[in-house]
C-alpha atoms as a PDB file:
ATOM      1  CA  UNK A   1       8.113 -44.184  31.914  1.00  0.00           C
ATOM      2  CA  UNK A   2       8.450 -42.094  35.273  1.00  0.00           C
ATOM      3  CA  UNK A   3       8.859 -39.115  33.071  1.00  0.00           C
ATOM      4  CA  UNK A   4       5.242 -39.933  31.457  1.00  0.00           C
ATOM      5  CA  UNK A   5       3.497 -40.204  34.889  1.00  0.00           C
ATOM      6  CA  UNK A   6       5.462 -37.359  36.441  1.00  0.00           C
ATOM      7  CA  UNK A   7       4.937 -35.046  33.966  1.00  0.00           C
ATOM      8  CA  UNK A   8       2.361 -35.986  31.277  1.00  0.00           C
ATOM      9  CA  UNK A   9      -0.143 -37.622  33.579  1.00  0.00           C
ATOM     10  CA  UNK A  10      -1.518 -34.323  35.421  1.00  0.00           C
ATOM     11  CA  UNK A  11      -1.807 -32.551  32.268  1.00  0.00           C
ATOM     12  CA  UNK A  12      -3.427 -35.199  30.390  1.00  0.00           C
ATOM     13  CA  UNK A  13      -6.741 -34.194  31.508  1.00  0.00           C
ATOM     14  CA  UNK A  14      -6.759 -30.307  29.886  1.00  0.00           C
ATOM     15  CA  UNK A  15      -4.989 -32.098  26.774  1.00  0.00           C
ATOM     16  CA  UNK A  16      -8.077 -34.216  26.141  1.00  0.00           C
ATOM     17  CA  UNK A  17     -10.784 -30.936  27.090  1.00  0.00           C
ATOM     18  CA  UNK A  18      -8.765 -28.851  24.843  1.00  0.00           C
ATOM     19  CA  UNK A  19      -8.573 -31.887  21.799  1.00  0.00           C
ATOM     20  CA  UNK A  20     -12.474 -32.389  22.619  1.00  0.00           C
ATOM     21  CA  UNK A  21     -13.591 -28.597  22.419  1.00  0.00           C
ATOM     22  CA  UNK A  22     -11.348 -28.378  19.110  1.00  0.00           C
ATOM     23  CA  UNK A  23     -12.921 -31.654  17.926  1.00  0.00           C
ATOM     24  CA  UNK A  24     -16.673 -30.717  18.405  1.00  0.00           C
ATOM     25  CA  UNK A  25     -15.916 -27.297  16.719  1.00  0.00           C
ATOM     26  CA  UNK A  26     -14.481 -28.757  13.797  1.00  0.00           C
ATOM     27  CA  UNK A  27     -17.420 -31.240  13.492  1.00  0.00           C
ATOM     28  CA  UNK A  28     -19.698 -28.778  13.368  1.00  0.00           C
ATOM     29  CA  UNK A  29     -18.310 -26.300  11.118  1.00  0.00           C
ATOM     30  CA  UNK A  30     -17.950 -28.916   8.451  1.00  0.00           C
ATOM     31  CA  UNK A  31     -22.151 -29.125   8.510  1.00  0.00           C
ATOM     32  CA  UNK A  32     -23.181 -29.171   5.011  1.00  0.00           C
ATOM     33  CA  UNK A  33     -26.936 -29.316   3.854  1.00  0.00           C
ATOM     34  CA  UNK A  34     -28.042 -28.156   7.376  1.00  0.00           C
ATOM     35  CA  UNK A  35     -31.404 -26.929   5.779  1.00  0.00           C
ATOM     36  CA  UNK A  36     -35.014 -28.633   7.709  1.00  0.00           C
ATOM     37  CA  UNK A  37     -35.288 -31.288   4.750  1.00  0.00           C
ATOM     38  CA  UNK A  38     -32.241 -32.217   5.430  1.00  0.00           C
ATOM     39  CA  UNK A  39     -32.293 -32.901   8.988  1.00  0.00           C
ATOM     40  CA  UNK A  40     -34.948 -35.181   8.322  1.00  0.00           C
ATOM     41  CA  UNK A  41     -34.140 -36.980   5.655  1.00  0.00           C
ATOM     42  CA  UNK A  42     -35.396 -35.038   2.734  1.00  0.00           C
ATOM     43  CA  UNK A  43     -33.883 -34.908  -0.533  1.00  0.00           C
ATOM     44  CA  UNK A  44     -31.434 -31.701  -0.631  1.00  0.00           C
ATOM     45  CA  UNK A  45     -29.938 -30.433  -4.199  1.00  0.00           C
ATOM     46  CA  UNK A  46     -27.185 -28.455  -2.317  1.00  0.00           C
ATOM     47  CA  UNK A  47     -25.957 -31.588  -0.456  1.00  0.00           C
ATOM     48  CA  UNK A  48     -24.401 -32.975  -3.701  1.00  0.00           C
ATOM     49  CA  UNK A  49     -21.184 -33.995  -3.675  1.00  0.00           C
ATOM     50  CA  UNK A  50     -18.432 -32.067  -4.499  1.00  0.00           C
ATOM     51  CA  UNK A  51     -14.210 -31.796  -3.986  1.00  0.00           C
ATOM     52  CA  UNK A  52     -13.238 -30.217  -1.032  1.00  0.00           C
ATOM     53  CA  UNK A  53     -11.159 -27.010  -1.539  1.00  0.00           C
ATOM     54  CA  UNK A  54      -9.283 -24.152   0.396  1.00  0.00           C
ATOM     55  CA  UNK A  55     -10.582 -24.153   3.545  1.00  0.00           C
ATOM     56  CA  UNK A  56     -12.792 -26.699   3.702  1.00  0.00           C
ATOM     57  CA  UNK A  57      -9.968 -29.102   2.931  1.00  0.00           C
ATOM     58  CA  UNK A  58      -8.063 -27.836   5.454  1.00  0.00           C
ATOM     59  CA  UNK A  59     -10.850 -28.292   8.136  1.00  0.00           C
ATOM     60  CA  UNK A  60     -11.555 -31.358   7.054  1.00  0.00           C
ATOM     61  CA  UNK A  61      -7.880 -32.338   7.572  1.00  0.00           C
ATOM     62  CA  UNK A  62      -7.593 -30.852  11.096  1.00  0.00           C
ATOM     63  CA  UNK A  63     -10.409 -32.560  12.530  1.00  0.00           C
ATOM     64  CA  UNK A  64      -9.035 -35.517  11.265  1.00  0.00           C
ATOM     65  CA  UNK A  65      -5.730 -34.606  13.138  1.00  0.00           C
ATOM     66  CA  UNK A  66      -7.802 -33.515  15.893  1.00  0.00           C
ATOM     67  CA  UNK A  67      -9.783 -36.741  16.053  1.00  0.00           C
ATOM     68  CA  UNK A  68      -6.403 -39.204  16.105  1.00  0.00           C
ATOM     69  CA  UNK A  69      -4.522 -36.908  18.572  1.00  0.00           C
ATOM     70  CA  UNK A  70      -7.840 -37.184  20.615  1.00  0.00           C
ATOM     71  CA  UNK A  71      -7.987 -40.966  20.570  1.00  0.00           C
ATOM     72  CA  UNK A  72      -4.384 -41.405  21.283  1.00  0.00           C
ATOM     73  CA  UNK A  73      -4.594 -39.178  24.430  1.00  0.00           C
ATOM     74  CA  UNK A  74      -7.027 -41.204  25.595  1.00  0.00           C
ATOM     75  CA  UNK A  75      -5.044 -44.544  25.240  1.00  0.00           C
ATOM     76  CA  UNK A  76      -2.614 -42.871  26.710  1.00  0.00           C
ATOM     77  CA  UNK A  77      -4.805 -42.008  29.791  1.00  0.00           C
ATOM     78  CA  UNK A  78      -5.838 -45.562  30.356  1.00  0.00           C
ATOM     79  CA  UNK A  79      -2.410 -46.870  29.831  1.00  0.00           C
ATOM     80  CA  UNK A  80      -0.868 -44.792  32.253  1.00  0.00           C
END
């Protein structure tokens, strides 16, 4: 536990800025149907669903990574 406070604790900080930055830009590269009707509300034919593929999979997978690495550094942060 003294290694976690000694060592872990005063980088902790540019973990989480690092997993936030990498977080928001993987949010908003996944932006689908980003056309005016759809930002309010409008009925958008290019917003239908279909299977992720390639590299949208793999974004899609990374922010999820990005998201739970994220939320663990910041249990980690209030734990400590």
């Amino acid at each position: 536990m003294e290694f976690l406070r000694t060592v872990v604790l005063p980088v902790l900080p540019y973990i989480q800025i690092v997993l936030a930055l990498l977080l928001i830009a993987g949010i908003l590269m996944q932006q689908r149907g980003s056309s005016l009707g759809g930002a309010f509300g409008g009925d958008n034919f290019s917003a239908a669903f279909h299977k992720r593929r390639g590299g949208e999979l793999f974004l899609f997978r990374f922010t999820i990574v990005v998201a739970t690495l994220f939320v663990l550094a910041a249990i980690l942060s209030i734990t400590l």
